[in-house]
Protein backbone atom coordinates (compact mmCIF):
# COMPACT_ATOMS: atom_id res chain seq x y z
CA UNK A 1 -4.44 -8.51 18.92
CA UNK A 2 -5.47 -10.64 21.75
CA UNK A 3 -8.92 -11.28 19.92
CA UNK A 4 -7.11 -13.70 18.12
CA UNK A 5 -5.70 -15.79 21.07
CA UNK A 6 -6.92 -19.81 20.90
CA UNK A 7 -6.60 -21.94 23.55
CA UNK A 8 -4.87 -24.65 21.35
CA UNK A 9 -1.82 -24.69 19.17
CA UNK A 10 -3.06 -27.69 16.27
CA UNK A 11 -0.17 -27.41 13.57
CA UNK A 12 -1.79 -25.11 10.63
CA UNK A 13 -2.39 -27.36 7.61
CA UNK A 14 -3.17 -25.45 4.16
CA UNK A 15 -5.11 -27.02 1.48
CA UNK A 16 -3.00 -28.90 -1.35
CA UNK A 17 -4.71 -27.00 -4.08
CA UNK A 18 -7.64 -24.56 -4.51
CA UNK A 19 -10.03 -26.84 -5.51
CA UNK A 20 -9.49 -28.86 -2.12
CA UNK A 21 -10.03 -25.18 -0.31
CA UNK A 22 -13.55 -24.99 -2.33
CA UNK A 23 -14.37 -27.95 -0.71
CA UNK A 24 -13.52 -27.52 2.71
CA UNK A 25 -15.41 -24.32 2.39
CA UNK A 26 -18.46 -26.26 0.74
CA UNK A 27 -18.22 -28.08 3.76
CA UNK A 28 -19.14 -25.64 6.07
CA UNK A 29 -21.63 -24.00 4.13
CA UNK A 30 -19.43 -20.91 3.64
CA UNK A 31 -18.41 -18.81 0.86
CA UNK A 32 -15.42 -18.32 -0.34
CA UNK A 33 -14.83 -14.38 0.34
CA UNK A 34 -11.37 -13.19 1.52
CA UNK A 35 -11.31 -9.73 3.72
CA UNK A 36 -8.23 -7.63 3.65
CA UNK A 37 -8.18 -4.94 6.27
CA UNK A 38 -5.40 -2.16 7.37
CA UNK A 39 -4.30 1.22 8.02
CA UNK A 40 -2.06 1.30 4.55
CA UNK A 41 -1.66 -0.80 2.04
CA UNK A 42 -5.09 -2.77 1.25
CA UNK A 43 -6.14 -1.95 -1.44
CA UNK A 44 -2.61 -2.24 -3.39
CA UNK A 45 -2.78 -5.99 -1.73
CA UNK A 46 -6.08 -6.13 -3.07
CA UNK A 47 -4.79 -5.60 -6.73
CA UNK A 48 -1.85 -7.57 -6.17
CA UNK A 49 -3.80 -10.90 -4.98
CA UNK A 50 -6.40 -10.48 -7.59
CA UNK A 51 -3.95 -10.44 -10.31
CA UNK A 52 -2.55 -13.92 -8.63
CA UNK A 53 -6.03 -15.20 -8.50
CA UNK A 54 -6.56 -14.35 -12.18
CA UNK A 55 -3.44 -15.71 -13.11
CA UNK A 56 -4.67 -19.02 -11.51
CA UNK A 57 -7.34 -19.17 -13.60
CA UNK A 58 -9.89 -18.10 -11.22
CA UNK A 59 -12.51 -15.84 -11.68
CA UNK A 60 -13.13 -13.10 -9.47
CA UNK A 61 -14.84 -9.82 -8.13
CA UNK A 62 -12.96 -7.26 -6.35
CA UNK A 63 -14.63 -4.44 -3.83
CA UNK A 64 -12.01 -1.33 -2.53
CA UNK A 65 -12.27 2.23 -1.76
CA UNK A 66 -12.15 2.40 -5.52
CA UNK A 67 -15.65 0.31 -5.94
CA UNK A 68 -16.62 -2.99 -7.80
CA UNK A 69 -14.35 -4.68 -10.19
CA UNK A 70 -15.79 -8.15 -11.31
CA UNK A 71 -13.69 -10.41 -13.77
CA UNK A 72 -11.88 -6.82 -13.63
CA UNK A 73 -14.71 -4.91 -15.17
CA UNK A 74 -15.39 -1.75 -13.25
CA UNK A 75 -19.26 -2.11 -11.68
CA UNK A 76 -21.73 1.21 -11.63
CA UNK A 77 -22.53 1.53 -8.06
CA UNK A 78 -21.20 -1.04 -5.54
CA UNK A 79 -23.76 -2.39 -2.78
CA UNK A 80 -25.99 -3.80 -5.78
CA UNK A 81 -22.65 -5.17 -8.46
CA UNK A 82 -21.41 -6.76 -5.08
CA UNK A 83 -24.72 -8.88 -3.96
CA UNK A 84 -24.51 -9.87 -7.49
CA UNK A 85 -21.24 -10.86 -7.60
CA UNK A 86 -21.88 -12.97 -4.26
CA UNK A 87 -25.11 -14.10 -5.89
CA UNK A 88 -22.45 -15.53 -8.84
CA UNK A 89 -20.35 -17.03 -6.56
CA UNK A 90 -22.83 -18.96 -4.99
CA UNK A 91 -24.31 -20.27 -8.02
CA UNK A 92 -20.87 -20.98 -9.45
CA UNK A 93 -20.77 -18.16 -12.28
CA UNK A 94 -17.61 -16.41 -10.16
CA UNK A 95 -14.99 -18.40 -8.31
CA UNK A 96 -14.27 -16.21 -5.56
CA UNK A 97 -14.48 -12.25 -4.25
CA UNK A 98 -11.78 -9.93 -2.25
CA UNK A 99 -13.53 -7.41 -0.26
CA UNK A 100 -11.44 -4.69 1.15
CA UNK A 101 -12.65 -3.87 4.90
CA UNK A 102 -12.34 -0.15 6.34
CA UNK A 103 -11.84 0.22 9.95
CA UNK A 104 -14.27 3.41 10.51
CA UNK A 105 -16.87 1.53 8.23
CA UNK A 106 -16.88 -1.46 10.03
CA UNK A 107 -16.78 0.13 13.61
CA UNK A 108 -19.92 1.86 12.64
CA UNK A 109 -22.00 -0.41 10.42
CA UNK A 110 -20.20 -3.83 11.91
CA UNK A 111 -20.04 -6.82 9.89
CA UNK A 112 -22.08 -10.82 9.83
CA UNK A 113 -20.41 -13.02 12.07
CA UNK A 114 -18.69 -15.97 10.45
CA UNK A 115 -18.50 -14.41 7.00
CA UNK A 116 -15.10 -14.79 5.92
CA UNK A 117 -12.60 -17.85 5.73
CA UNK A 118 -9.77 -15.70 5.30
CA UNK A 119 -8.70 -12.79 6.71
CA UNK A 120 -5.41 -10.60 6.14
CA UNK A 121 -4.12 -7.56 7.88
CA UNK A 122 -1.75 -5.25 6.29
CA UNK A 123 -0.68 -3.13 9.51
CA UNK A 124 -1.96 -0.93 11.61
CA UNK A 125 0.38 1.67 13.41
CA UNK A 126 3.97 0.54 11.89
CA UNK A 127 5.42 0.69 15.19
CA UNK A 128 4.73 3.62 16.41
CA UNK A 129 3.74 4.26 20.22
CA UNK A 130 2.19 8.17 19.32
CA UNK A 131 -0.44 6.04 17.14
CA UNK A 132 -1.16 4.20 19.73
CA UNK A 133 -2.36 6.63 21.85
CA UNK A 134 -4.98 8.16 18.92
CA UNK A 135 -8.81 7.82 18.96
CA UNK A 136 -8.48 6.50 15.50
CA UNK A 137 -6.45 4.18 16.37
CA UNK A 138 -8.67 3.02 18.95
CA UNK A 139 -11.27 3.06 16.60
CA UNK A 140 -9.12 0.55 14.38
CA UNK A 141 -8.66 -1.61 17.26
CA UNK A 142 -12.21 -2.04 17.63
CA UNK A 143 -12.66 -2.48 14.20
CA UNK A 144 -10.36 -5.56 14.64
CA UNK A 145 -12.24 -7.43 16.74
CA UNK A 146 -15.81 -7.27 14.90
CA UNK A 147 -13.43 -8.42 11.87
CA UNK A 148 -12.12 -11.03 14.18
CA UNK A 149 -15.64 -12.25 15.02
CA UNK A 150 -16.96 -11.74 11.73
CA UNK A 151 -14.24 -14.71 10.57
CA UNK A 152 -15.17 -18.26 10.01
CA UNK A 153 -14.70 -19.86 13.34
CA UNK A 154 -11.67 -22.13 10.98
CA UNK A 155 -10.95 -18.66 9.20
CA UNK A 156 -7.19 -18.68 8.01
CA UNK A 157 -5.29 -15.26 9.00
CA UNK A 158 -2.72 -13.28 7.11
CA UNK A 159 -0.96 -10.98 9.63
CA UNK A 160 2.10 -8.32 8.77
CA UNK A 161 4.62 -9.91 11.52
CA UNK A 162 6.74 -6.43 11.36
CA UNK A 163 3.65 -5.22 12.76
CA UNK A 164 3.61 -5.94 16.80
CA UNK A 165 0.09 -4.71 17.16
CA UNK A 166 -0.95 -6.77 14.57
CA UNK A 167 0.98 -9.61 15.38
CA UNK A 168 0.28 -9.02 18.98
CA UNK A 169 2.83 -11.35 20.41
CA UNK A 170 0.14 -14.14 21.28
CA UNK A 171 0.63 -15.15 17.41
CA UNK A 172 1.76 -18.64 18.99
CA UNK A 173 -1.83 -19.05 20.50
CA UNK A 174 -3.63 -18.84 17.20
CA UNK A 175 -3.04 -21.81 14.90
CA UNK A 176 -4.55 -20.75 12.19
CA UNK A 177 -1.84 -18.02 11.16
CA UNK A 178 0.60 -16.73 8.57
CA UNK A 179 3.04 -14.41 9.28
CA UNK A 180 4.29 -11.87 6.48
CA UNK A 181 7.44 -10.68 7.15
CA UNK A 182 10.64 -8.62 5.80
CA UNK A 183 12.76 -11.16 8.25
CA UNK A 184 12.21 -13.95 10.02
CA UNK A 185 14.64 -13.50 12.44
CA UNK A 186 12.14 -11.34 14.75
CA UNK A 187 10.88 -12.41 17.74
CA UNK A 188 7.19 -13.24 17.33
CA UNK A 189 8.31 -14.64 13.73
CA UNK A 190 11.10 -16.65 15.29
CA UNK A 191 8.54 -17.95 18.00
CA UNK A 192 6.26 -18.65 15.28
CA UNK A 193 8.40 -20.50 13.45
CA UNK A 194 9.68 -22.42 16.53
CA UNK A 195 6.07 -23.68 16.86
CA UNK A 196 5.80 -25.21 13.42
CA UNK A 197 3.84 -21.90 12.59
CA UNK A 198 3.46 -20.86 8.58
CA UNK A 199 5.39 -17.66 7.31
CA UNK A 200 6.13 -15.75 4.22
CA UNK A 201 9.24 -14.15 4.21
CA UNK A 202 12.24 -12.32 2.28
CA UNK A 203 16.17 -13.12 1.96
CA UNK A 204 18.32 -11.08 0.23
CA UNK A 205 16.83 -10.89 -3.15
CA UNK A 206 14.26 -14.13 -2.63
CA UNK A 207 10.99 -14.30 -1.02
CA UNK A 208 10.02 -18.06 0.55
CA UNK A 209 7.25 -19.90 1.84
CA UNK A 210 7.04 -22.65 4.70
CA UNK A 211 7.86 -23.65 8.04
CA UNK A 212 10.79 -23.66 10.12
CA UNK A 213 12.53 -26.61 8.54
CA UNK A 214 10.50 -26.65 5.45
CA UNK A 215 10.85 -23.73 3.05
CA UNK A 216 10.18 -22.92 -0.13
CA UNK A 217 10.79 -20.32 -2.96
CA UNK A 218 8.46 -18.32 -4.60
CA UNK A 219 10.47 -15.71 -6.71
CA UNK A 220 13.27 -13.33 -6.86
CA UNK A 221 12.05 -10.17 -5.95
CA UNK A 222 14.58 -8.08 -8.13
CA UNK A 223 12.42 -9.54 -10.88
CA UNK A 224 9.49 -8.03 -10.42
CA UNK A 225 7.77 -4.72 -11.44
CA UNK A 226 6.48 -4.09 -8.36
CA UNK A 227 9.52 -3.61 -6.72
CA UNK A 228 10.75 -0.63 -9.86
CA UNK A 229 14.57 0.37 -8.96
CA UNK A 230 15.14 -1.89 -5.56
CA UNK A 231 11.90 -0.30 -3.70
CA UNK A 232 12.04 -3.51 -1.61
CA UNK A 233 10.71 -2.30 1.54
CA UNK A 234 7.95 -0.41 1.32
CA UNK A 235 6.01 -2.55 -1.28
CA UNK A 236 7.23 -5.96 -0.53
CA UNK A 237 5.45 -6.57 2.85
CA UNK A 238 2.07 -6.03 0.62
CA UNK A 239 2.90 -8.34 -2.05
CA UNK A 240 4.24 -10.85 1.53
CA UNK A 241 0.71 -10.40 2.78
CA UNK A 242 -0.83 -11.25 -0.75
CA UNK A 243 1.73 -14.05 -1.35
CA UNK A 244 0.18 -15.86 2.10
CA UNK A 245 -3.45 -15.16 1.38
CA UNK A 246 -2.70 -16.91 -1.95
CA UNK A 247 -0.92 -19.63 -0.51
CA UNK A 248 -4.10 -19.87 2.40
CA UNK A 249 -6.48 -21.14 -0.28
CA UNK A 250 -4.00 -23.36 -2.24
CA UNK A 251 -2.83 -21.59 -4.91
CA UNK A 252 0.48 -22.95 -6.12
CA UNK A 253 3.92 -21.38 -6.56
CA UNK A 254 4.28 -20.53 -9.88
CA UNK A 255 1.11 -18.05 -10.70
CA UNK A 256 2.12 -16.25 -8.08
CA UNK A 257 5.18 -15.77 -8.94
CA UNK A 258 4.20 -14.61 -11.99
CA UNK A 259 1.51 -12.37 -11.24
CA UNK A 260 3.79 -10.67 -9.18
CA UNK A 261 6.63 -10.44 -11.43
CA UNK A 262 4.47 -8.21 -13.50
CA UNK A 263 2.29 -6.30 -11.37
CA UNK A 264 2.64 -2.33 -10.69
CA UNK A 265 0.09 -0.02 -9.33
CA UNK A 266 -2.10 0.70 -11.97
CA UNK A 267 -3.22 4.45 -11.20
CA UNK A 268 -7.01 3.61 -12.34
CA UNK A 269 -7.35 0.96 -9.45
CA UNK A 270 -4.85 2.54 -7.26
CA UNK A 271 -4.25 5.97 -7.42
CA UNK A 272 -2.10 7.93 -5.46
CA UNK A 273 -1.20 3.82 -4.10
CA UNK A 274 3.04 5.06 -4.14
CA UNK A 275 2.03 5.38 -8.50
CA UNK A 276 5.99 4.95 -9.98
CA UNK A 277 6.17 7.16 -13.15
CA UNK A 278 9.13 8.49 -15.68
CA UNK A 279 9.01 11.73 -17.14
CA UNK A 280 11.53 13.29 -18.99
CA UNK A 281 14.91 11.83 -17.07
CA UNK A 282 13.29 12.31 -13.81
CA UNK A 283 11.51 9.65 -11.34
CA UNK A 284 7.77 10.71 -10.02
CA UNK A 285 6.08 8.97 -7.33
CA UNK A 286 2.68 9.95 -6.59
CA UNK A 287 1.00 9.08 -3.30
CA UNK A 288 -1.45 10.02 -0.69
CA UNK A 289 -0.87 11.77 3.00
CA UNK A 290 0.12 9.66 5.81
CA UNK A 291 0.66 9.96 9.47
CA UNK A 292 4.65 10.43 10.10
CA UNK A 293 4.43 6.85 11.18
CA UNK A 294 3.47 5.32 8.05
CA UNK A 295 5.44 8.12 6.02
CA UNK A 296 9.10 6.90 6.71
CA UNK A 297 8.69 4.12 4.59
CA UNK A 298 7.89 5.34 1.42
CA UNK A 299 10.52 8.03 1.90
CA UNK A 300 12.95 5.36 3.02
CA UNK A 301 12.38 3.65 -0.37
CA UNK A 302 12.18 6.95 -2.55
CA UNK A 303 15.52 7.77 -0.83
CA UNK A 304 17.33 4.50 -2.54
CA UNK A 305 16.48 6.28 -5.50
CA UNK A 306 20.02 7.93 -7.51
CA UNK A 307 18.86 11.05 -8.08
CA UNK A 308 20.59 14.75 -8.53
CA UNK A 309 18.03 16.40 -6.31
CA UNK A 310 14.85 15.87 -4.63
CA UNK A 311 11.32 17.89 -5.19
CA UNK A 312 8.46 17.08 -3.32
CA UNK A 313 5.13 18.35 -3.78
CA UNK A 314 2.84 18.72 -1.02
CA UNK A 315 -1.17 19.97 -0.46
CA UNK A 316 -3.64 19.65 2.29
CA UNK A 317 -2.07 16.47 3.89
CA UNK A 318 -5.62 15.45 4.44
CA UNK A 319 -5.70 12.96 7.00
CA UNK A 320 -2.54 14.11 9.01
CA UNK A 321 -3.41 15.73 12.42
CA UNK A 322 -2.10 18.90 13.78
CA UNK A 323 -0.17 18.00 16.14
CA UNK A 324 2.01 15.82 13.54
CA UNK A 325 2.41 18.65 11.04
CA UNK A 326 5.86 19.45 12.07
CA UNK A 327 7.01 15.84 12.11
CA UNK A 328 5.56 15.48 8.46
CA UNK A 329 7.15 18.33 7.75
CA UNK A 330 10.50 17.53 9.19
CA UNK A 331 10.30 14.39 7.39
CA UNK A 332 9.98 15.78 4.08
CA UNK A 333 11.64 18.72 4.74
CA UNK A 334 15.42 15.74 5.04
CA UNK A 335 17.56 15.86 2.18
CA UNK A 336 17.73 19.48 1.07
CA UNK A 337 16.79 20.31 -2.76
CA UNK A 338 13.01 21.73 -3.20
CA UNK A 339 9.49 21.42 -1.71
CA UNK A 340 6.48 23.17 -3.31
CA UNK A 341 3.65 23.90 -1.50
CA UNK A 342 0.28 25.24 -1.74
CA UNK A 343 -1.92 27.25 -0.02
CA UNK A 344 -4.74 24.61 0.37
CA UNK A 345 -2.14 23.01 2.36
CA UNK A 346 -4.78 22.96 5.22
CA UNK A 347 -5.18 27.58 6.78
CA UNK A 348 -2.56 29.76 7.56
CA UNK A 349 -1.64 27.86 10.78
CA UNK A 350 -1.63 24.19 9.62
CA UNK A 351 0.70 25.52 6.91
CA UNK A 352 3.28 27.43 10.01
CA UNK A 353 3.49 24.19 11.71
CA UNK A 354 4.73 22.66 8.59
CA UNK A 355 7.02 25.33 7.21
CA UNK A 356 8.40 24.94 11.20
CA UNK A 357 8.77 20.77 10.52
CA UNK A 358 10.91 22.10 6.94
CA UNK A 359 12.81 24.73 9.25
CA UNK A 360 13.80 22.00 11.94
CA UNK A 361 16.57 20.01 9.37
CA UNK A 362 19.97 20.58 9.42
CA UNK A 363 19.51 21.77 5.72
CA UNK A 364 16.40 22.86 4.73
CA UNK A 365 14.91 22.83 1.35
CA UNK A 366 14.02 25.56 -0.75
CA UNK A 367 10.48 26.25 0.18
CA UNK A 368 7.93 27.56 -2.92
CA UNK A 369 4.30 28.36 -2.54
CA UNK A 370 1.57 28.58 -5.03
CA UNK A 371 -2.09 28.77 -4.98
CA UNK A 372 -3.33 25.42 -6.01
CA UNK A 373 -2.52 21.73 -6.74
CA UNK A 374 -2.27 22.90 -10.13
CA UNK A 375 -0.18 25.84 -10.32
CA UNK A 376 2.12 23.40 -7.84
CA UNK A 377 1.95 21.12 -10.40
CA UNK A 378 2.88 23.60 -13.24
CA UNK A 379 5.70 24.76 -11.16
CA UNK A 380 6.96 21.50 -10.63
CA UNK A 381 7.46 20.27 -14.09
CA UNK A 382 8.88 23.78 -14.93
CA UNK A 383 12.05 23.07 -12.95
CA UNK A 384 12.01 19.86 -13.48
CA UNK A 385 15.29 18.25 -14.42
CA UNK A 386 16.75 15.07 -15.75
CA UNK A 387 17.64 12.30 -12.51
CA UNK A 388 15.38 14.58 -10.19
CA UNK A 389 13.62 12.63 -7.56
CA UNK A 390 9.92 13.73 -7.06
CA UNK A 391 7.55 12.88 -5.08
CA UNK A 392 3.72 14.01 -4.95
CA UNK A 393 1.17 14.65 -1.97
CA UNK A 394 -1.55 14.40 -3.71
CA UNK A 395 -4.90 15.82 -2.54
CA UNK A 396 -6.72 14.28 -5.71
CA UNK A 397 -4.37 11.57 -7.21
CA UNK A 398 -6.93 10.74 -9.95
CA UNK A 399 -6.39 14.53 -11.44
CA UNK A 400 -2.88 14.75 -10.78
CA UNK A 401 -1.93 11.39 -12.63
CA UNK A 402 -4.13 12.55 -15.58
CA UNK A 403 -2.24 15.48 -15.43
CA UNK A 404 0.86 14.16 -15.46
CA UNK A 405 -0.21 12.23 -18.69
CA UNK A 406 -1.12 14.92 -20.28
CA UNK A 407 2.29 16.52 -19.76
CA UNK A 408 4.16 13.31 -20.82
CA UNK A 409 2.68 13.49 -23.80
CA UNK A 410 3.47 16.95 -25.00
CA UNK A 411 7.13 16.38 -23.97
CA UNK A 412 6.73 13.61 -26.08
CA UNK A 413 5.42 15.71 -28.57
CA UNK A 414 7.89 18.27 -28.56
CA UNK A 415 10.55 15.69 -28.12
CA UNK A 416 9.99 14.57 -31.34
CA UNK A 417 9.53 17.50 -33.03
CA UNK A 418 12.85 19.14 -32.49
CA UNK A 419 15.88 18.83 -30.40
CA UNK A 420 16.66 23.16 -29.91
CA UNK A 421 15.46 24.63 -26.98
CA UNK A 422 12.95 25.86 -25.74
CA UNK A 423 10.99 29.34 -24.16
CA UNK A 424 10.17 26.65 -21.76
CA UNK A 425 13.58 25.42 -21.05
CA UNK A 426 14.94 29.20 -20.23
CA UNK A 427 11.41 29.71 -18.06
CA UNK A 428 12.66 26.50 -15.91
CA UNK A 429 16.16 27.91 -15.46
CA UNK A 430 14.73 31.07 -14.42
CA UNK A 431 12.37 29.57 -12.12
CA UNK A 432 15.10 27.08 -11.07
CA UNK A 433 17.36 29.93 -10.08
CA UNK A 434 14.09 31.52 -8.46
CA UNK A 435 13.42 28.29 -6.02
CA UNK A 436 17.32 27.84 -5.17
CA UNK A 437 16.20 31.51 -3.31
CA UNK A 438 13.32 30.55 -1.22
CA UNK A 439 13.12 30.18 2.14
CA UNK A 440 13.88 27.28 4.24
């Protein structure tokens, strides 16, 4: 992150409300457009910051992987909605817009230089020293610097502080900064801090705001939605990130914390973003593929889960390279119980080096393969059982979320219709005793 060394340390001095940031940006002749940018995690702090905004008051268009949302309308198309949108904004019909930046898209098409008074960045290789060494990492890196230089030169950033890349160290050198953190007893927080640097933080069960000697609360994070069943860690440095770019342009304590107290991912702008569902006595978390490095932490936080057994269900792991197939599936291979596969999981000898990851614990699921995301699916809620623990792969979230509604509703359905069993209850013990067979 050295792109974002200064060579002076002025004291970082936030605006006392928004309409004093609309100003200052007014100012310079510069609109008010926040970028967002990251390996995980954007677009969910995308959500969570526009729900802030709106709480505000403020009116707002949105642009993710997921397209145009503007005063959360969806948009047909999303190169025309958005120069409208920044059209509005201009003439004062929107407030403000959240544009979520993707490192391959802007390492090949780039990005205006001076374009954006804030900037936040959710992570980029958790930690790990194997993504350091990939091209796409490299890529990202890249793609870090044209964001850097595509900031206002008095741009505001948000950086994940748990991050070191991100953070880069130098986080001292660069005054305008906010550090998001799970602790502020790290280092490059500490040092931060030390240097009358800004920081978002959690304690315990509360998240503050502030300086070293100045701090503030925001809310109690047991309170909200987002975090469903004490899933602090893998959500809360997302709604940490949001909480600072809301706090960059003014906005006050309390919509925040209230925004936040209700927000969860909702599956049409965010799906297969760690989607938290209930279905029948049993937990379901639906997500997308991830590197090994960014998998631990959703696992970590599924695993604080109480649940009788875990099922996961896994297909193509799009995204995941080769050569960390048998990490992945070592990883989801821990804690015994079931794993269904399918055989789009990726050929013949994608699928080895996984069943080898599953083969490398201690004690090894069950292993049960099907044809398609479908049939996994279908197999899946046939054995499902009350306080199970699931959670979903998904190679098209959109479809597996509708089909999980579906499902929901004709348990529902039959729920309510009678309370004797079921062909379908004796088919899921039979299948049940079927899985408890498979190999490891």
């Amino acid at each position: 992150m050295s792109a974002l060394i200064s060579s002076t340390i002025p004291v970082l001095r936030l605006p006392q409300n928004v309409e004093a940031w609309f100003n200052q940006l007014r100012t310079r002749g510069v609109l008010p457009v926040i970028a967002i940018a990251g390996s995980r995690g954007k677009s969910t702090v995308v959500q969570m910051l526009d729900e802030i905004l709106t709480e505000a008051g403020l009116r707002t268009a949105t642009w993710t992987d997921a397209g145009v949302r503007v005063l959360g309308r969806k948009q047909r198309g999303e190169l025309l909605p958005w120069t409208r949108a920044l059209r509005q904004i201009a003439s004062g019909t929107l407030d403000l817009a959240v544009q979520e930046l993707d490192w391959d898209t802007v390492h090949a098409v780039g990005l205006p230089r001076g374009a954006y008074p804030i900037v936040g960045v959710t992570n980029l290789c958790a930690n790990s020293d194997a993504c350091l060494l990939r091209p796409e990492t490299i890529r990202a890196a890249r793609a870090l610097r044209t964001i850097r230089e595509a900031a206002d030169p008095e741009a505001i950033f948000v950086l994940n502080g748990d991050d070191w890349v991100v953070s880069g160290g130098n986080v001292e050198h660069e005054p305008n900064t906010i550090l998001a953190t799970l602790s502020r007893d790290s280092p490059i927080v500490r040092s931060h801090l030390r240097r009358d640097g800004s920081a978002v933080w959690a304690r315990g069960d509360q998240v503050l705001f502030g300086r070293d000697d100045d701090e503030h609360p925001v809310m109690v994070v047991s309170q909200g939605d987002f975090s469903p069943q004490g899933l602090l860690g893998f959500q809360a440095i997302n709604a940490l990130v949001a909480i600072g770019l809301a706090r960059a342009i003014g906005v006050g304590f309390a919509p925040i914390s209230t925004a936040l107290r209700s927000f969860t991912a909702d599956p049409e702008r965010l799906p297969g973003s760690f989607n938290f569902l209930s279905f029948a006595g049993a937990t379901i978390v639906v997500d997308r593929p991830a590197a090994p490095w960014f998998l631990r932490h959703p696992l970590r936080a599924i695993g604080h889960l109480p649940s009788d057994r875990w099922v996961r269900v896994v297909g193509r792991l799009d995204g995941v390279a080769d050569d960390d197939l048998a990490e992945t599936g070592r990883l989801l291979g821990r804690g015994g119980g079931l794993v269904i596969i399918h055989d789009e999981v990726g050929g013949t000898e994608r699928c080895d080096l996984f069943l080898h990851g599953i083969a490398a614990n201690d004690f090894p699921p069950a292993v049960v393969q099907t044809k398609t995301e479908t049939a996994a699916l279908t197999a899946m809620l046939k054995v499902l059982r009350p306080e199970d623990a699931v959670y979903i792969l998904a190679d098209d979230p959109r479809s597996v979320l509708r089909r999980l509604k579906r499902a929901e509703m004709q348990h529902e359905q039959r729920s309510s219709s009678t309370t004797t069993s079921s062909p379908r209850a004796d088919a899921s013990s039979r299948l049940d005793g079927t899985a408890d067979q498979g190999p490891g």
